[in-house]
N, C-alpha and C. Protein backbone atom coordinates (compact mmCIF):
# COMPACT_ATOMS: atom_id res chain seq x y z
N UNK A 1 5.81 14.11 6.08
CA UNK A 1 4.98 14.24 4.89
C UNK A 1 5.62 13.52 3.71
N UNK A 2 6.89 13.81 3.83
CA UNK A 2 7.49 12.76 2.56
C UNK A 2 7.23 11.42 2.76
N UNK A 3 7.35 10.88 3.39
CA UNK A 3 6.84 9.65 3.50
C UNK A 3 5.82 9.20 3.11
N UNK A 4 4.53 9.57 3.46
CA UNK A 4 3.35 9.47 3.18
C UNK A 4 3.39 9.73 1.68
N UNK A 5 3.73 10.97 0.94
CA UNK A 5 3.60 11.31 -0.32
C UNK A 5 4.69 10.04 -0.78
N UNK A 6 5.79 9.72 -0.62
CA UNK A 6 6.44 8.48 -1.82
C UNK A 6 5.69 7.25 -1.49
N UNK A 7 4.75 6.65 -0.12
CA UNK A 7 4.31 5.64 0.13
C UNK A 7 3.03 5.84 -1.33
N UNK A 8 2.36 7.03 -1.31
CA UNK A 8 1.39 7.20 -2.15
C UNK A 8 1.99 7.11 -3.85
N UNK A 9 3.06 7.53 -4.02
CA UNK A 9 3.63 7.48 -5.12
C UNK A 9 3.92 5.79 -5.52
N UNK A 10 4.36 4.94 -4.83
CA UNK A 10 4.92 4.03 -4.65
C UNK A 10 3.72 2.95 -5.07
N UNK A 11 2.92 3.68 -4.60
CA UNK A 11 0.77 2.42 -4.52
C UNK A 11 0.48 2.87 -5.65
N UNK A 12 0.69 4.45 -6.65
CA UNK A 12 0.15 4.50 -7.59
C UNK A 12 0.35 3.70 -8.72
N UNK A 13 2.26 3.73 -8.56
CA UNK A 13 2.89 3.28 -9.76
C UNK A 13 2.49 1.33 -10.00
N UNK A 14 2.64 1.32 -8.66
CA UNK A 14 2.62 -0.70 -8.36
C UNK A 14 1.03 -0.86 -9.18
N UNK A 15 0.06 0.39 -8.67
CA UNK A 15 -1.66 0.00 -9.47
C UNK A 15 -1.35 0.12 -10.94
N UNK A 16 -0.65 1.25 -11.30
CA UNK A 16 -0.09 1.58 -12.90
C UNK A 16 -0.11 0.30 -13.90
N UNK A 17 1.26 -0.27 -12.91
CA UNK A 17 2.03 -1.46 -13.61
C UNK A 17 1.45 -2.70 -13.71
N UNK A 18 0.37 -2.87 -12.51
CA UNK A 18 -0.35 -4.01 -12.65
C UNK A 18 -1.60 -4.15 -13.82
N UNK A 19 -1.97 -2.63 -13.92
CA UNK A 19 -2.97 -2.65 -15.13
C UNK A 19 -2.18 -2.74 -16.32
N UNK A 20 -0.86 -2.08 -16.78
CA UNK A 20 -0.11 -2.01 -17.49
C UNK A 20 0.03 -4.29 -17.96
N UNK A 21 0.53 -4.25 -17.25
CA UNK A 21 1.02 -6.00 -17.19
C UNK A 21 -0.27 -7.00 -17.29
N UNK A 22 -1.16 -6.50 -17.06
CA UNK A 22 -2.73 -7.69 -17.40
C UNK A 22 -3.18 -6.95 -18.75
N UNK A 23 -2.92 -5.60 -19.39
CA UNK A 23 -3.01 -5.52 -20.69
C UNK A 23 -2.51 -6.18 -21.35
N UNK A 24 -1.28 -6.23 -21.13
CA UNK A 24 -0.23 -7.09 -21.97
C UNK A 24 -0.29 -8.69 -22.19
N UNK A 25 -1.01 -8.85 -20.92
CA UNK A 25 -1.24 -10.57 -20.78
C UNK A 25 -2.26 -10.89 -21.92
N UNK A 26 -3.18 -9.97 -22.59
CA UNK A 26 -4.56 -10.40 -22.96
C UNK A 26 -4.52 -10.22 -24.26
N UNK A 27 -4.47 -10.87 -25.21
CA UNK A 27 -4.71 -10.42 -27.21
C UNK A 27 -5.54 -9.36 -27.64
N UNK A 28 -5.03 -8.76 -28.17
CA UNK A 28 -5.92 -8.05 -29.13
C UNK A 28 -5.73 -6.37 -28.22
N UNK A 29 -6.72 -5.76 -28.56
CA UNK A 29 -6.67 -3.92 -27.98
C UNK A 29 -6.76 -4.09 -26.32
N UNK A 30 -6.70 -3.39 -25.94
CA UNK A 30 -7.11 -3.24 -24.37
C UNK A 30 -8.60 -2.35 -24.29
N UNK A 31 -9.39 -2.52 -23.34
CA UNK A 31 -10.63 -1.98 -23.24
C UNK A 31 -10.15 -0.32 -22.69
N UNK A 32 -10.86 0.54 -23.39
CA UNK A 32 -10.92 1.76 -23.21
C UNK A 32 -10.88 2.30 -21.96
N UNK A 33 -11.64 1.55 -21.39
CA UNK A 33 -11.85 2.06 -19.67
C UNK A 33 -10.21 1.68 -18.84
N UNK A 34 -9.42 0.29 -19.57
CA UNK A 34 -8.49 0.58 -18.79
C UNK A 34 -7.26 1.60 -19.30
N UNK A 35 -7.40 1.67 -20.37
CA UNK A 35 -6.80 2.78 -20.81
C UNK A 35 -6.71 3.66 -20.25
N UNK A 36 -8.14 4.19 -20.26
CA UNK A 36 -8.00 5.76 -19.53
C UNK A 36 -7.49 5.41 -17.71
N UNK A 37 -7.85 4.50 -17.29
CA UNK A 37 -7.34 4.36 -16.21
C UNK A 37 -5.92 4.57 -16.03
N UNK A 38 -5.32 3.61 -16.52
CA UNK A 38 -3.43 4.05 -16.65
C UNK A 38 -3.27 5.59 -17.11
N UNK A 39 -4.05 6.53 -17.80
CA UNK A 39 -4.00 7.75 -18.31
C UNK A 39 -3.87 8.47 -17.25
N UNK A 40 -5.03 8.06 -16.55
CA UNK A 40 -5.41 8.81 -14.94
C UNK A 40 -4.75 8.72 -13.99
N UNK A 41 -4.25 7.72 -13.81
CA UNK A 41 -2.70 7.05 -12.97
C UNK A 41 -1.23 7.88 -13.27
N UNK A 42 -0.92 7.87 -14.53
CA UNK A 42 -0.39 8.65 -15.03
C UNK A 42 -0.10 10.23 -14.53
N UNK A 43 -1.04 10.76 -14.85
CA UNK A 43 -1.51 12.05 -14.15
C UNK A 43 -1.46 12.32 -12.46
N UNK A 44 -2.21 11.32 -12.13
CA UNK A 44 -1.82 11.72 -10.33
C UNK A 44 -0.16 11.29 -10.30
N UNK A 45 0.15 10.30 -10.64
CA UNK A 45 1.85 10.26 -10.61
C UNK A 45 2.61 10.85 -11.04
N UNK A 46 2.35 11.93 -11.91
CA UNK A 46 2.80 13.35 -11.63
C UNK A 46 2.67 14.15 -11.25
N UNK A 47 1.29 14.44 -11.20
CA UNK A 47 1.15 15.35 -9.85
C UNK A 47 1.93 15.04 -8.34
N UNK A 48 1.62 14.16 -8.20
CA UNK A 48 2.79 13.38 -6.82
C UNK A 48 3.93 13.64 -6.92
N UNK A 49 4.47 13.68 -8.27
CA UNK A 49 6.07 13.79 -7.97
C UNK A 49 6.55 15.21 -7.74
N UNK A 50 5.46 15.92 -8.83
CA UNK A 50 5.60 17.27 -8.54
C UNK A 50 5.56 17.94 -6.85
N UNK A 51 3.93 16.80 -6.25
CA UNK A 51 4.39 17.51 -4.97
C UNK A 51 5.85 17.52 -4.37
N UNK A 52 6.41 16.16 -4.95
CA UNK A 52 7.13 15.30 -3.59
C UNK A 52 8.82 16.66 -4.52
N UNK A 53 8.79 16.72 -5.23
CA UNK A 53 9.93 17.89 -6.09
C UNK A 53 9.53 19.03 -4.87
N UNK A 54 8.52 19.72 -4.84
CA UNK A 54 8.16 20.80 -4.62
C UNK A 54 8.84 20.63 -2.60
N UNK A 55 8.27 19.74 -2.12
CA UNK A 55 8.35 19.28 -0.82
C UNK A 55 9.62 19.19 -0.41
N UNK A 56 10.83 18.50 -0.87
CA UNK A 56 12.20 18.73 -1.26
C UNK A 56 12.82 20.00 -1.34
N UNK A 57 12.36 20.57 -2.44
CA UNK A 57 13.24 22.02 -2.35
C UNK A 57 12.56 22.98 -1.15
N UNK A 58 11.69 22.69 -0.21
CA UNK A 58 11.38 23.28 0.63
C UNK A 58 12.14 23.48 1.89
N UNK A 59 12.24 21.80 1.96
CA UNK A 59 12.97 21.33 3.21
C UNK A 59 14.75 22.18 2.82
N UNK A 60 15.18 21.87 1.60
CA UNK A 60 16.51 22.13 1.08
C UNK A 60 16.64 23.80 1.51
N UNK A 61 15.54 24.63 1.55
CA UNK A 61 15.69 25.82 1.47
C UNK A 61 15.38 26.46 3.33
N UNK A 62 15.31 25.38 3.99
CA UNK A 62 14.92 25.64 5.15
C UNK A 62 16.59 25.48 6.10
């Protein structure tokens, strides 16, 4: 399961950074919609880490 959960962690952050990095490429504000996108990205990539924390001290306690 860890695997799968950091492979998923790993695709969120790479989608993150790529919206992150074509904002940056372009003048002026960024469009709202990608905003909230990186917001939303954001959010499941913590939720993820939280699983992948939670998943860890499981195994540690086993």
């Amino acid at each position: 399961m860890s695997d799968k959960l950091n492979a998923l962690l790993e695709r969120r952050k790479a989608h993150q950074r790529t919206l992150i990095i074509a904002m940056a490429e372009h003048d002026g504000l960024p469009a709202g919609s990608a905003l909230r996108q990186v917001a939303e990205l954001e959010n499941v990539i913590a939720a993820v880490e939280a699983v992948v924390g939670e998943e860890a001290e499981r195994a540690r306690r086993q």
